[in-house]
C-alpha atoms as a PDB file:
ATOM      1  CA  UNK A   1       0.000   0.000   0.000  1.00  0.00           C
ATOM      2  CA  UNK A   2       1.169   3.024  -0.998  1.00  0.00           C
ATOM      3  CA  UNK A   3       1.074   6.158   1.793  1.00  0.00           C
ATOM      4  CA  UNK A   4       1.112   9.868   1.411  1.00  0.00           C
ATOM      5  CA  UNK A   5       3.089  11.817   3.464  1.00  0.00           C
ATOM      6  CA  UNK A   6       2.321  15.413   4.367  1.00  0.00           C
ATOM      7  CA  UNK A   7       4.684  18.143   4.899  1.00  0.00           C
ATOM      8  CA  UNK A   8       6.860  18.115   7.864  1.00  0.00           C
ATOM      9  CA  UNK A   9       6.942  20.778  10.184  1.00  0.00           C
ATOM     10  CA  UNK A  10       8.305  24.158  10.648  1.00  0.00           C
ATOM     11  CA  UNK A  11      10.778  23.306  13.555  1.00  0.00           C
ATOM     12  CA  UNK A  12      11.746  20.094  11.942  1.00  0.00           C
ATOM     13  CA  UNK A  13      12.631  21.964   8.777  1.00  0.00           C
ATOM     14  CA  UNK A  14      14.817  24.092  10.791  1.00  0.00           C
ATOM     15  CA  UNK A  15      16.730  21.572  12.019  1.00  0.00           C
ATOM     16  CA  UNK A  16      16.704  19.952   8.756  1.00  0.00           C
ATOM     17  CA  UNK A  17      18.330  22.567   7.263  1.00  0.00           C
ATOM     18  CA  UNK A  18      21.160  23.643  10.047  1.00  0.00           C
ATOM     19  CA  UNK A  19      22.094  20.121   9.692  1.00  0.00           C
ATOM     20  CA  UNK A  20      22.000  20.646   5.898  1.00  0.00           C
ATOM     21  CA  UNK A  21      24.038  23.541   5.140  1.00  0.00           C
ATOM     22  CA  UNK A  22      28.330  23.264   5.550  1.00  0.00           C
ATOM     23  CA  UNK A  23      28.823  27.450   4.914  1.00  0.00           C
ATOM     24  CA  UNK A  24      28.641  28.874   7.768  1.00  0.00           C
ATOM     25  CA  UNK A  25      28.145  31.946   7.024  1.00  0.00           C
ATOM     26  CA  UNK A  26      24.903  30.196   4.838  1.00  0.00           C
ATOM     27  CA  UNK A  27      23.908  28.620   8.676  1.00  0.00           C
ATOM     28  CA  UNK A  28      23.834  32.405  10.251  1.00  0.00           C
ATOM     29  CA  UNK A  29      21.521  33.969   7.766  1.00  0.00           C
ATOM     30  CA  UNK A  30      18.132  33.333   9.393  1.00  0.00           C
ATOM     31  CA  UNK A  31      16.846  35.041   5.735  1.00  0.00           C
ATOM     32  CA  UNK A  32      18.136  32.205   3.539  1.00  0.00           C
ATOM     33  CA  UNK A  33      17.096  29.625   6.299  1.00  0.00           C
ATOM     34  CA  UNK A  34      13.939  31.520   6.191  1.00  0.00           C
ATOM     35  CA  UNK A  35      13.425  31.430   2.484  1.00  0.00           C
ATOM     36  CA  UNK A  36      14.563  27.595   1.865  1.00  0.00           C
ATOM     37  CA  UNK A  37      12.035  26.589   3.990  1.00  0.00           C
ATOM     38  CA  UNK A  38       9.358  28.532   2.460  1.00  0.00           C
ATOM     39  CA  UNK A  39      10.063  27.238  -0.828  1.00  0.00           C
ATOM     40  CA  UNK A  40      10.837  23.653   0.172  1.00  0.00           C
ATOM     41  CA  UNK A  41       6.685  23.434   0.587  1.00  0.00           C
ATOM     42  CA  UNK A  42       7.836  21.156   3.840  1.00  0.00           C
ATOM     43  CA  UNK A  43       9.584  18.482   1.439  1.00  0.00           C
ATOM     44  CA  UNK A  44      12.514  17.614   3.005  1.00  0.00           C
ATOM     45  CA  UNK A  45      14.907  16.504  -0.066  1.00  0.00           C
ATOM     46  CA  UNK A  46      13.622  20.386  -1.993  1.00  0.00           C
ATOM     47  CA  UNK A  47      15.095  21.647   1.582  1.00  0.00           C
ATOM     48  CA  UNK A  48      17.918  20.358   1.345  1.00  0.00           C
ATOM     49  CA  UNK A  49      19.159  20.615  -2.375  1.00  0.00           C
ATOM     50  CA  UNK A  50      17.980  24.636  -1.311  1.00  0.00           C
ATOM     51  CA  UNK A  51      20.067  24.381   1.655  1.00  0.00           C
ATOM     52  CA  UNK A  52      23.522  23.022  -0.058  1.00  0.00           C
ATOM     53  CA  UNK A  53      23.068  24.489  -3.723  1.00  0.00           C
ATOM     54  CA  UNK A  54      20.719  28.030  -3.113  1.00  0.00           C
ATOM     55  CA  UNK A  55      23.450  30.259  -2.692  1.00  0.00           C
ATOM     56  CA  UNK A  56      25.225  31.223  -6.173  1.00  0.00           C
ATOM     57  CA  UNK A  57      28.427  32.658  -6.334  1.00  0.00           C
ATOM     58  CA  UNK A  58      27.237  36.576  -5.496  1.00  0.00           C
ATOM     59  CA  UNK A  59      25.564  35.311  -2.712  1.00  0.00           C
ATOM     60  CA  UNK A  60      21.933  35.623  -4.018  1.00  0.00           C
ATOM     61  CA  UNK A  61      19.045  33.025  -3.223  1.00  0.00           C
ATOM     62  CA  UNK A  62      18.573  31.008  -6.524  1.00  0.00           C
ATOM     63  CA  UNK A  63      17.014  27.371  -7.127  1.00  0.00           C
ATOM     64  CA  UNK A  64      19.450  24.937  -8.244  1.00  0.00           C
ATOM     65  CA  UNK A  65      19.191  24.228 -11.983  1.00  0.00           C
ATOM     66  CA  UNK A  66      18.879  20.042 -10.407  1.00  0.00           C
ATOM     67  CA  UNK A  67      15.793  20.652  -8.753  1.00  0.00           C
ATOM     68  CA  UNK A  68      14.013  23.172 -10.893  1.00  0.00           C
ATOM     69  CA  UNK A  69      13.975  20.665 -13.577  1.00  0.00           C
ATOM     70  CA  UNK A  70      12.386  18.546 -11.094  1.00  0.00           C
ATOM     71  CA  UNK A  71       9.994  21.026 -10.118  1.00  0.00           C
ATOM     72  CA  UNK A  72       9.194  21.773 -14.091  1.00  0.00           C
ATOM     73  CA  UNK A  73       8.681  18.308 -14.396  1.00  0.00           C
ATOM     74  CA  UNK A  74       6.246  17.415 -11.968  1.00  0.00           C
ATOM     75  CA  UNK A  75       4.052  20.971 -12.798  1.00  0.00           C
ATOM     76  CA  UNK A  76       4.534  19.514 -16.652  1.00  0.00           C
ATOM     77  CA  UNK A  77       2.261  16.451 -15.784  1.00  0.00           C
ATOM     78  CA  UNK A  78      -0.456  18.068 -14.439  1.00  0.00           C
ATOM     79  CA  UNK A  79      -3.648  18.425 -16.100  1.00  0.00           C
ATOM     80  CA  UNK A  80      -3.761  21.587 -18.058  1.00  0.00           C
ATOM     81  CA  UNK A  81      -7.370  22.815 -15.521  1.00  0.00           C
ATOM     82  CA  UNK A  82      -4.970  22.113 -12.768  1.00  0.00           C
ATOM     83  CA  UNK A  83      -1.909  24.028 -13.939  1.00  0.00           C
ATOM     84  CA  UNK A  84      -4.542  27.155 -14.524  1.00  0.00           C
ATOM     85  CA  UNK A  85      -5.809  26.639 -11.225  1.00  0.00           C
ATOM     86  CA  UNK A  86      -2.631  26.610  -9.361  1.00  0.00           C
ATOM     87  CA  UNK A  87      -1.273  29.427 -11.644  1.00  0.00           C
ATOM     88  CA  UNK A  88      -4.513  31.681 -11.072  1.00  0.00           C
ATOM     89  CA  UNK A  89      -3.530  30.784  -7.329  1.00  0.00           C
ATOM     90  CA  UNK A  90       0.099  32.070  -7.504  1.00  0.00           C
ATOM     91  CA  UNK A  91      -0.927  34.895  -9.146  1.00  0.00           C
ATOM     92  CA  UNK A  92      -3.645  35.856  -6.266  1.00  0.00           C
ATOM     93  CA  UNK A  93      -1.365  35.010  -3.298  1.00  0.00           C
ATOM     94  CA  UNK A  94      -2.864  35.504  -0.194  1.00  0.00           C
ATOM     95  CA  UNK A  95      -5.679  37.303  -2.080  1.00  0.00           C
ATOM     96  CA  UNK A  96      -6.641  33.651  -3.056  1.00  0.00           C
ATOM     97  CA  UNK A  97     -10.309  32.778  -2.401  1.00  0.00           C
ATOM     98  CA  UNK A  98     -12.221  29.823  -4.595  1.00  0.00           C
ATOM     99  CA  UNK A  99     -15.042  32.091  -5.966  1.00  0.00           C
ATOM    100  CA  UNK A 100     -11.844  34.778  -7.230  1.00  0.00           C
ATOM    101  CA  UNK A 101     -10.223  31.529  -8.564  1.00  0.00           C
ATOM    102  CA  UNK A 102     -13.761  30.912  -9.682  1.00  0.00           C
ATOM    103  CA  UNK A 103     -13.700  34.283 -11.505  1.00  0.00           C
ATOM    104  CA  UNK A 104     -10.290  34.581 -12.913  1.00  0.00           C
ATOM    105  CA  UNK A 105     -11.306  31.473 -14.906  1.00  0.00           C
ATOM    106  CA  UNK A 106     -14.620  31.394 -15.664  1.00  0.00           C
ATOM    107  CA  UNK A 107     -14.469  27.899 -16.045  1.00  0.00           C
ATOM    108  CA  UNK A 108     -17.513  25.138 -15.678  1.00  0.00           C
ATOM    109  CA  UNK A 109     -18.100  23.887 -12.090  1.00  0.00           C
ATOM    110  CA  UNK A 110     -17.231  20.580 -13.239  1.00  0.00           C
ATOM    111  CA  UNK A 111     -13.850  21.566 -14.369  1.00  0.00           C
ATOM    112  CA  UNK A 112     -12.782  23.352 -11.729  1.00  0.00           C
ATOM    113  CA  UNK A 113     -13.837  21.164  -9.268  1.00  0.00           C
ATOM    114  CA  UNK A 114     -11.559  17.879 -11.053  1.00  0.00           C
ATOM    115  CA  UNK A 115      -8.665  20.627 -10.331  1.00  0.00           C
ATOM    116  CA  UNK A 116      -9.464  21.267  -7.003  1.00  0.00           C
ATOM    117  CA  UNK A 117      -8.996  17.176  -6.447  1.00  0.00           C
ATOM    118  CA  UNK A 118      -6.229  16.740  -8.219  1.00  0.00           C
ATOM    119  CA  UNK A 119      -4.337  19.400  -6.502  1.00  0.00           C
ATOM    120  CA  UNK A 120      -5.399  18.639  -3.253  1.00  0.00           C
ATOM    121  CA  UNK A 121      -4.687  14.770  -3.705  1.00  0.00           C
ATOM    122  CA  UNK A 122      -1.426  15.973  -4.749  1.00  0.00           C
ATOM    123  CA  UNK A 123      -1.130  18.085  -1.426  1.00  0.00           C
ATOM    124  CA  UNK A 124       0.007  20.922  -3.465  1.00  0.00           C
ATOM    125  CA  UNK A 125      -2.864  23.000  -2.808  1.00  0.00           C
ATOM    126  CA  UNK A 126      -5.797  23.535   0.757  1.00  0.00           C
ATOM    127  CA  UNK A 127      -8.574  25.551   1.383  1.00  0.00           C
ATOM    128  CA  UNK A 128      -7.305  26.864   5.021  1.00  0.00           C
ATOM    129  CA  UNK A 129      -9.498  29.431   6.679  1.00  0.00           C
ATOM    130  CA  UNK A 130     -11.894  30.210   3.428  1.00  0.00           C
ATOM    131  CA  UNK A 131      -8.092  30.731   1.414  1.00  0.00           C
ATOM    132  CA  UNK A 132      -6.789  28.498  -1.607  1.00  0.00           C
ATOM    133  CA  UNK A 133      -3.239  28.113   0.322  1.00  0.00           C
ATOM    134  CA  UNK A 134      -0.540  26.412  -0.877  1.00  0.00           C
ATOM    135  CA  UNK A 135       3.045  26.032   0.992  1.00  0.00           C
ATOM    136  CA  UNK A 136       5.163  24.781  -2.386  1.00  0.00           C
ATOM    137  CA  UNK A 137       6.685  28.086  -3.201  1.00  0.00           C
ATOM    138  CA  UNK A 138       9.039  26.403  -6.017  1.00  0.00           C
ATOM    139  CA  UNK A 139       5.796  24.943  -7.815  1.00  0.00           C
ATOM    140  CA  UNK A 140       3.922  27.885  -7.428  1.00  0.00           C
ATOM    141  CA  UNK A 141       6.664  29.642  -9.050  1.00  0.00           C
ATOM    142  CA  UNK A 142       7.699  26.616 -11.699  1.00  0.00           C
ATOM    143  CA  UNK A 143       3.659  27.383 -12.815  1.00  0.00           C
ATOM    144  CA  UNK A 144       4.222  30.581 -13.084  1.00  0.00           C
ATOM    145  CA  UNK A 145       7.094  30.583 -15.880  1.00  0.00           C
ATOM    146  CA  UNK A 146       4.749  28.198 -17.916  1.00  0.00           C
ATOM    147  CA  UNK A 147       2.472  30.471 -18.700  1.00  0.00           C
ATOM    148  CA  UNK A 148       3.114  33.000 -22.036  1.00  0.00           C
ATOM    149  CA  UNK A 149       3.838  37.027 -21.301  1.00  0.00           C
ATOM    150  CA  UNK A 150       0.400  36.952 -22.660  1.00  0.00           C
ATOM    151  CA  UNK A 151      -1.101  34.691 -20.232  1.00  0.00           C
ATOM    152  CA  UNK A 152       0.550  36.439 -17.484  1.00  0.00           C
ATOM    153  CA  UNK A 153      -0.724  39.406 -18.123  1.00  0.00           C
ATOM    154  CA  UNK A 154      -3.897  38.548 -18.646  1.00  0.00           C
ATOM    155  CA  UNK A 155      -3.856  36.315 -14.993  1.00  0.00           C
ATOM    156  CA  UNK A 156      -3.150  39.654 -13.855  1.00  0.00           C
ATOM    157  CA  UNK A 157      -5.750  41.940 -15.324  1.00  0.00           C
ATOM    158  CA  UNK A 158      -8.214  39.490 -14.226  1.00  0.00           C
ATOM    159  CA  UNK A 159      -7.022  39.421 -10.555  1.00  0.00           C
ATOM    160  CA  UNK A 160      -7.626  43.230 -10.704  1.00  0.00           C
ATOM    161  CA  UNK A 161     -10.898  42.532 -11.599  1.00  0.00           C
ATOM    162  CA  UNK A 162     -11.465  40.250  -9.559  1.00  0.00           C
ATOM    163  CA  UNK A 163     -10.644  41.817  -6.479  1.00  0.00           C
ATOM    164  CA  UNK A 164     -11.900  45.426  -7.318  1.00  0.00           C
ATOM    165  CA  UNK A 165     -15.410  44.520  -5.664  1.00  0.00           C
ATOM    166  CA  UNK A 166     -13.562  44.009  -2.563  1.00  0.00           C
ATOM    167  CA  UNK A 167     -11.804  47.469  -3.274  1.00  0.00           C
ATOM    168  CA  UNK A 168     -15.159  49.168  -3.599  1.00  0.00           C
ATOM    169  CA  UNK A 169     -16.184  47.944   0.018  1.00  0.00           C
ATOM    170  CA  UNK A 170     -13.018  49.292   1.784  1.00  0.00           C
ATOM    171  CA  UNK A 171     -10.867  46.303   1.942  1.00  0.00           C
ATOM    172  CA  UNK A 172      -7.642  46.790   3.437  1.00  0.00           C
ATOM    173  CA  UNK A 173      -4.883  49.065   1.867  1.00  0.00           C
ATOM    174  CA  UNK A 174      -2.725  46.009   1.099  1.00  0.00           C
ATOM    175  CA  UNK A 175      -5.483  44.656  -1.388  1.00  0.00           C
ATOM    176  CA  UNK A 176      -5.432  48.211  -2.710  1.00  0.00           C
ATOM    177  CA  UNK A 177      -1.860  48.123  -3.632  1.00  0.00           C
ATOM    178  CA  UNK A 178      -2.357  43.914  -4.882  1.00  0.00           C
ATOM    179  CA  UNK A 179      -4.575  45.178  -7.165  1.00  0.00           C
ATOM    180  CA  UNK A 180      -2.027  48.335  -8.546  1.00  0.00           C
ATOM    181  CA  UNK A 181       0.485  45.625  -8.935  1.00  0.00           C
ATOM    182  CA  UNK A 182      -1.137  43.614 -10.836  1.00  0.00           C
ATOM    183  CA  UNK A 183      -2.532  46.606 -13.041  1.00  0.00           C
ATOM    184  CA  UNK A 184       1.184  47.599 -13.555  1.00  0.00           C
ATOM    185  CA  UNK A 185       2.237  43.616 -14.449  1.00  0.00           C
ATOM    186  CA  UNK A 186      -0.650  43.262 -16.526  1.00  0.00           C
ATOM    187  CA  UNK A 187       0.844  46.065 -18.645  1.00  0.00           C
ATOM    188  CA  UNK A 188      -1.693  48.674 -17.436  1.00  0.00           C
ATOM    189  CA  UNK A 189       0.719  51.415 -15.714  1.00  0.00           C
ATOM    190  CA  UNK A 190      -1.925  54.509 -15.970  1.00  0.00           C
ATOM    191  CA  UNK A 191      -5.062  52.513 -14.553  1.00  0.00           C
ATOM    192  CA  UNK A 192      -2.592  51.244 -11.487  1.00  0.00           C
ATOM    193  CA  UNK A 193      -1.978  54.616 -10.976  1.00  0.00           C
ATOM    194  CA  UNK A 194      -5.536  56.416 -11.403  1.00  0.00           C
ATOM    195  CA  UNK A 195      -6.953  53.066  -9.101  1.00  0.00           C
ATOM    196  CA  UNK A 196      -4.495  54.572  -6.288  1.00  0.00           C
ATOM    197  CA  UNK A 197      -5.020  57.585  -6.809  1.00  0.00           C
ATOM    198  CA  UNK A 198      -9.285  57.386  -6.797  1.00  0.00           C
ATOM    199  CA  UNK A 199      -8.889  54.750  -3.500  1.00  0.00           C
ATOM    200  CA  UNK A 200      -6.883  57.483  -1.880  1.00  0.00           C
ATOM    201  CA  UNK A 201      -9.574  60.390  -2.884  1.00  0.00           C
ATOM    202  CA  UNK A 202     -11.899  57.754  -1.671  1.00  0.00           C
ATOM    203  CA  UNK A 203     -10.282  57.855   1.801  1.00  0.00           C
ATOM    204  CA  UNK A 204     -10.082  61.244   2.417  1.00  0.00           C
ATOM    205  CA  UNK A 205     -14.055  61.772   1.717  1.00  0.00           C
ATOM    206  CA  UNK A 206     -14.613  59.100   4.165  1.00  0.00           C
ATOM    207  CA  UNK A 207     -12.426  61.357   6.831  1.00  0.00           C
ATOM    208  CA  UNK A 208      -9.418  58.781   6.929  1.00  0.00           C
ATOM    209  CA  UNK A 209      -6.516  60.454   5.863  1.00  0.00           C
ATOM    210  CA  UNK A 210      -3.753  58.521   7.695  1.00  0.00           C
ATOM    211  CA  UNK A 211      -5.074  55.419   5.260  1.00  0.00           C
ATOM    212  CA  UNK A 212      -5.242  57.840   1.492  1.00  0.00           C
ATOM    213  CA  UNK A 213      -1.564  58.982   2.599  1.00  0.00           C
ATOM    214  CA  UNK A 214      -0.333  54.992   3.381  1.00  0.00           C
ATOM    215  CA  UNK A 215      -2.340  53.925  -0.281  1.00  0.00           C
ATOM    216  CA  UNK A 216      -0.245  56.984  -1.971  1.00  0.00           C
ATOM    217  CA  UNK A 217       2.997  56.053  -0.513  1.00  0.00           C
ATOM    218  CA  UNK A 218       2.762  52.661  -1.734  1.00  0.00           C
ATOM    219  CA  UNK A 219       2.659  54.041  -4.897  1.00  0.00           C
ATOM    220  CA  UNK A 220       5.970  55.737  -4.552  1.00  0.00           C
END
């Protein structure tokens, strides 16, 4: 019989990786311990190739070539409605909700739902707390460079869409500037800007001027 293993833990991971790395200047950067664990999605051999081979020669975090191919591989063989899914997910972050999934798509029920199994059977993606949350930071990123400038962009515009309701009802200022960014990487500069600038007029009529000046400066 054939068992699935979840992730292991965040203080196992850390322990994984201090016994992982020989550099020691590598072992006293709580940043690059910090990041290989994120990434590693709480599989222990993508922690450790991270921990011995993340560090290139100017000292910059970077995935080994080994294990991205490994990573490319295994987001290669996934069904094409679960690559979207998982790639509308990256793009959202922790904006990621299943009826903005839902909307970024537009895909039949019936479709969607085959992704939602076959990501979740492949533990690469839960619904945690009402959010679409997934802890393999290398997938979500090997996803990510399989879709076309085109396709990015337009996973982009769509997120801004998606989450302008949410604008509209005085969300948070972080969902504010989410949405600018993805305006600006959807290729949209001028409507990232006049968003920004309308939340922040928005602000001010509503008497809160402490949150129009922290939307503006996130602009800067």
């Amino acid at each position: 019989h054939r068992h699935l293993l979840g992730p292991i833990n965040q203080a196992c991971l850390q322990k994984l990786f201090q016994a992982s790395v020989r550099d020691g200047a590598a072992a006293a950067s709580s940043g690059f311990r910090d990041w290989c664990v994120e990434m590693s999605g709480g599989n222990p051999y993508y922690l450790s190739e991270l921990a011995l081979r993340g560090l290139n020669a100017r000292g910059c975090f970077e995935v080994p070539p080994t294990l991205a191919a490994l990573v490319a591989d295994r987001i290669a063989h996934l069904a094409p409605a679960s690559r979207r899914v998982l790639q509308a997910c990256a793009v959202l972050g922790k904006n990621a909700t299943l009826d903005r999934v839902e909307g970024m798509l537009d895909q039949p029920p019936e479709i969607l739902l085959d992704a939602f199994d076959d990501l979740e059977r492949r533990r690469l993606l839960n619904l945690e707390d009402g959010r679409l949350i997934s802890h393999h930071g290398l997938l979500l990123e090997a996803a990510l460079e399989r879709a076309s400038r085109a396709t990015s962009a337009y996973l982009h515009r769509r997120a801004a869409m998606i989450l302008a309701p949410c604008i509209r009802q005085g969300c948070e200022v972080s969902v504010v500037w989410d949405s600018a960014r993805h305006l600006l990487s959807a290729g949209e500069p001028s409507q990232a800007a006049a968003l920004l600038k309308d939340c922040a007029r928005h602000a001010l009529e509503l008497g809160r001027p402490l949150e129009a000046d922290e939307i503006l400066r996130g602009s800067l």
